[in-house]
Protein backbone atom coordinates (compact mmCIF):
# COMPACT_ATOMS: atom_id res chain seq x y z
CA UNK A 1 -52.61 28.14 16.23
CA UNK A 2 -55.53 25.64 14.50
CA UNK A 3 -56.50 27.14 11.24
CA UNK A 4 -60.64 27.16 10.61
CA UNK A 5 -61.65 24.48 9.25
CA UNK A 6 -64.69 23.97 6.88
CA UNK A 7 -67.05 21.84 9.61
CA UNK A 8 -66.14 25.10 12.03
CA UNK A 9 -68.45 27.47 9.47
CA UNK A 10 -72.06 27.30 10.46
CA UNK A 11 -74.71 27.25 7.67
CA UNK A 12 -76.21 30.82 6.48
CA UNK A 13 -80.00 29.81 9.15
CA UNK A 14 -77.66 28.81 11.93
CA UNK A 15 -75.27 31.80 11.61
CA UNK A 16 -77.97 34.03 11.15
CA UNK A 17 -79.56 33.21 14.86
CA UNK A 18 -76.04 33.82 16.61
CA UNK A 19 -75.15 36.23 14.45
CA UNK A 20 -75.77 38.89 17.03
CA UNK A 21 -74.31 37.52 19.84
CA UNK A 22 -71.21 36.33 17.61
CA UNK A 23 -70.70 39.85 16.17
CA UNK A 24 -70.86 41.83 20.06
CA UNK A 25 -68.30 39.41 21.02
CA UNK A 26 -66.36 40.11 18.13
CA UNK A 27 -66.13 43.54 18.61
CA UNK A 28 -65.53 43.22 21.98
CA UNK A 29 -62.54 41.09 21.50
CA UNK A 30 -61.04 43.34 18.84
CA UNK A 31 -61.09 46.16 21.06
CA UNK A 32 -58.38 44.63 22.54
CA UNK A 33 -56.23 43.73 19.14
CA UNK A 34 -56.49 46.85 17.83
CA UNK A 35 -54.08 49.30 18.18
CA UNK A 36 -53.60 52.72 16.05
CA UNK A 37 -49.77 54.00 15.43
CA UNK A 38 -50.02 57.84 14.68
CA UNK A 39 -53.70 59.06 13.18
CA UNK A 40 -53.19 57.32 10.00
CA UNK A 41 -52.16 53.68 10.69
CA UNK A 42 -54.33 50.81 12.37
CA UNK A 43 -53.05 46.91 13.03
CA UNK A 44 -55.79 44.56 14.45
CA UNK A 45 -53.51 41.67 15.58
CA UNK A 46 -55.63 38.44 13.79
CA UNK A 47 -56.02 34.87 15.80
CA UNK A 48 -58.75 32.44 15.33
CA UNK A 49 -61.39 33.90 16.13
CA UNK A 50 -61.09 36.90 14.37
CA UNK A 51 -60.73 35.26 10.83
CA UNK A 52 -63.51 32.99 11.64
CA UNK A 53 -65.81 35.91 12.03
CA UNK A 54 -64.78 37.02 9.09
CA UNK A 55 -65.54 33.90 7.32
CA UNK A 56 -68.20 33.79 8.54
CA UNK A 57 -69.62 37.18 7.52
CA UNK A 58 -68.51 36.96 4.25
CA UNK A 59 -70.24 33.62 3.33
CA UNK A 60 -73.54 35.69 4.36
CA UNK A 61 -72.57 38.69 2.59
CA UNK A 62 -72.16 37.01 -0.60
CA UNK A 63 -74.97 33.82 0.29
CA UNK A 64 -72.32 31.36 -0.12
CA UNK A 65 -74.10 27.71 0.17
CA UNK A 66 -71.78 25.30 -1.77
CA UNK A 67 -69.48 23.47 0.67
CA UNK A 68 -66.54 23.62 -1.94
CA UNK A 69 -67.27 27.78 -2.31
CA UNK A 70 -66.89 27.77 1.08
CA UNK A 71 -64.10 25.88 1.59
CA UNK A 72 -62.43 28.77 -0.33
CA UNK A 73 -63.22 31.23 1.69
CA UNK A 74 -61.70 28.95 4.18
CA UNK A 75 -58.70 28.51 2.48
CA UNK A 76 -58.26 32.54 1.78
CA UNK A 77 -58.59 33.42 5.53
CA UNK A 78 -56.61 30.83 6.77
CA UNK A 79 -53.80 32.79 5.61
CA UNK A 80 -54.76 35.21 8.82
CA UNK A 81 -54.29 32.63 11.13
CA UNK A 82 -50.70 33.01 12.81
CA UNK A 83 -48.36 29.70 12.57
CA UNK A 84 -46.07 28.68 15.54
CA UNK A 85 -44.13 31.27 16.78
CA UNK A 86 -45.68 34.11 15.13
CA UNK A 87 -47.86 37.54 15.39
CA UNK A 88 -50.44 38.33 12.21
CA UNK A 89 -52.06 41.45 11.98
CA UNK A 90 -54.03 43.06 9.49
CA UNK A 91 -52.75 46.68 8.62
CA UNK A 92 -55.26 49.71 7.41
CA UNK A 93 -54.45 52.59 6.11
CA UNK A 94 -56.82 55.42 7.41
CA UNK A 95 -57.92 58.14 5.57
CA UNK A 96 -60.08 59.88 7.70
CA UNK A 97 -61.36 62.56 5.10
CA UNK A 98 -61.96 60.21 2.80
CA UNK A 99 -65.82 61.40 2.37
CA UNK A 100 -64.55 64.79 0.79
CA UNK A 101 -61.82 63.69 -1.46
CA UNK A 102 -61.46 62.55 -5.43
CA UNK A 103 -60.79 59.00 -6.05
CA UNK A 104 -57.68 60.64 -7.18
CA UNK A 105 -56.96 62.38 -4.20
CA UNK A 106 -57.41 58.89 -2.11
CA UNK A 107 -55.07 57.20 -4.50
CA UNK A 108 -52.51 60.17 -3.94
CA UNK A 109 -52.94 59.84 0.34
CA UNK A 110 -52.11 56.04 -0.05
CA UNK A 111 -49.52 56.05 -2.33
CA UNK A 112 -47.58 58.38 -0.10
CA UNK A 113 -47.33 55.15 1.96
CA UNK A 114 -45.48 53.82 -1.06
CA UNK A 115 -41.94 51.15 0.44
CA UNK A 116 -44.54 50.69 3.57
CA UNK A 117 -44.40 46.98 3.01
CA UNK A 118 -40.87 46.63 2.31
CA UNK A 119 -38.98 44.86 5.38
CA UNK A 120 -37.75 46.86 7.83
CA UNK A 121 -40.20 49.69 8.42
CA UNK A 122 -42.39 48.44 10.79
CA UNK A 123 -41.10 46.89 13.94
CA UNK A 124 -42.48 45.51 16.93
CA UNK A 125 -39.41 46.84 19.48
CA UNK A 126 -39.32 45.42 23.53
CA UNK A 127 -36.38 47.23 25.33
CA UNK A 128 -33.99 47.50 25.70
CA UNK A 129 -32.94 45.19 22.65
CA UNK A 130 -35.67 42.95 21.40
CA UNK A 131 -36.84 43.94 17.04
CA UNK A 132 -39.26 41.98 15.65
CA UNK A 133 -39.73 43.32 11.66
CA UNK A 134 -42.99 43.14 10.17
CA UNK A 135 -42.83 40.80 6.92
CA UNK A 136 -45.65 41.12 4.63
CA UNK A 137 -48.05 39.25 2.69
CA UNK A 138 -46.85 40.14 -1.22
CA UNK A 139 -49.23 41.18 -3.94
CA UNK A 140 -51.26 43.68 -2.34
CA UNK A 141 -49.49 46.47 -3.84
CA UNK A 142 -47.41 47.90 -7.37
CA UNK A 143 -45.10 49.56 -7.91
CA UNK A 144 -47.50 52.84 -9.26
CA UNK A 145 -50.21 51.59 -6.82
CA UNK A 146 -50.38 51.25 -3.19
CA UNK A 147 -52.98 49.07 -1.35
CA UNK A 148 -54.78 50.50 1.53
CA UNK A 149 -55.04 46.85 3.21
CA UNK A 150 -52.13 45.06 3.67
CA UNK A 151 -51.35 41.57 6.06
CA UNK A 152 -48.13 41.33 8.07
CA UNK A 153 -46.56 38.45 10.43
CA UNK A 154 -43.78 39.26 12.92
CA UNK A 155 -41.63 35.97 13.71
CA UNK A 156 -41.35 36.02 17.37
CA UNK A 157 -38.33 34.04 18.45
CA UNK A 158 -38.14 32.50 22.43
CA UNK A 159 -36.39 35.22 23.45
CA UNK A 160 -39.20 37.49 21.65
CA UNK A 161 -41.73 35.81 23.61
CA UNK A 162 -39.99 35.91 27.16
CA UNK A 163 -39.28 39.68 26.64
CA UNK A 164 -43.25 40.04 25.35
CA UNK A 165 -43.78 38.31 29.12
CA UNK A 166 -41.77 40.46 30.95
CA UNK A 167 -44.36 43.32 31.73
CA UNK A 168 -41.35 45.69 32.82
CA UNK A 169 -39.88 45.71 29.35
CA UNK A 170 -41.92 48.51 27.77
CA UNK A 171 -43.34 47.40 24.00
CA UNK A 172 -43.73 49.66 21.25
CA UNK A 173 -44.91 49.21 17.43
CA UNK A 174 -42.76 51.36 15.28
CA UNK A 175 -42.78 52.54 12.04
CA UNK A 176 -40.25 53.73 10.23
CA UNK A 177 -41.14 55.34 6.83
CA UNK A 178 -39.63 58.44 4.87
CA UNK A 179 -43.06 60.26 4.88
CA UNK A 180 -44.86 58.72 7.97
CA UNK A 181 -42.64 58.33 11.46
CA UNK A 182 -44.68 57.59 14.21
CA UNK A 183 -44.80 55.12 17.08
CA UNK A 184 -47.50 53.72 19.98
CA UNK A 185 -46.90 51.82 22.90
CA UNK A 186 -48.12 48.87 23.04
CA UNK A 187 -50.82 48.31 25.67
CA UNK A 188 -51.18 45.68 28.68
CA UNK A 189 -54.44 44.14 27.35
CA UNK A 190 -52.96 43.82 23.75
CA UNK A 191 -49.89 42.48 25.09
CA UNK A 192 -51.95 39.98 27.01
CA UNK A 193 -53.67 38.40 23.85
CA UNK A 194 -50.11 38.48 21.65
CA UNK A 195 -48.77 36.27 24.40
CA UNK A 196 -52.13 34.05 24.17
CA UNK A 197 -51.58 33.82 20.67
CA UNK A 198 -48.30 32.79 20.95
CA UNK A 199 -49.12 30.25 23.64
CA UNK A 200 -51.92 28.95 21.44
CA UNK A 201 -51.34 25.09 19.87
């Protein structure tokens, strides 16, 4: 897939007067990449477009105007973008209470997700015999501190992708951890923009 490049970034006037067309098609698109695994766990599946936005909301956030300031931003999302032959998704951990609770208490309902990023907890399984693991981006958490954002590629082989094609092979994303088992299929509309993504040049 084309990473974003630095001439794709419109200026902070010109963003601002598509902004709100931009951001509705966004979301809309997202809908579709997003897909929760138990009540605690969200992946939105990243392409393009998606890190673009993303790019492009944070140069406006922070009133980024320097080409070479944005070209790091640039350079920082790009690592979103999948490569050939491979899924990236951005993983949150949810903690919907989060409004009543000690910074303390937060830390303590993350951590529990502690060996969450190690390699072979999170799967993305297509019967009868197709496991993709997750991999994940390092440095997002320690060992006495676990992130509540964390980025993950699956490497999706040929005979990934033909089984991802095959709508009567059922898809699932699985994970796998001592304190959080839990599993969601995957859905025809998500499956449908993996398989673009993967198609993508």
């Amino acid at each position: 897939m084309r990473k974003v490049e630095l001439s794709d970034v419109k200026d902070l006037v010109a963003y601002e007067k598509v902004r709100d067309s931009v951001r509705a098609r966004t979301i809309e698109l997202t809908k579709d990449r997003r897909i929760s695994v138990g009540d605690r766990l969200t992946f939105l599946f990243e392409n393009r477009d998606t890190v673009l936005f993303q790019i492009q909301e944070m140069v406006r956030t922070e009133r980024i105007v320097q080409p070479a300031k944005i070209q790091e931003e640039v350079d920082s999302y790009n690592a979103l973008v999948p490569g050939a032959d491979e899924l990236s998704a951005t993983l949150f951990i949810e903690i919907p209470e989060l409004v009543r609770m000690t910074s303390a208490q937060v830390r303590e309902a993350v951590n529990r997700f502690q060996g969450l990023d190690k390699d072979g907890v999170i799967w993305l399984r297509i019967r009868p015999d197709v496991s993709l693991p997750a991999h994940f981006e390092e440095g997002h958490s320690k060992e006495e501190k676990m992130a509540a954002v964390h980025y993950l590629r699956f490497a999706v082989p040929p005979a990934g992708r033909a089984a991802l094609a095959d709508a009567s092979r059922p898809a699932a994303l699985v994970v796998d951890h001592p304190n959080y088992r839990a599993e969601a299929p995957v859905p025809a509309a998500l499956r449908a923009e993996l398989l673009k993504d993967l198609a993508s040049p």
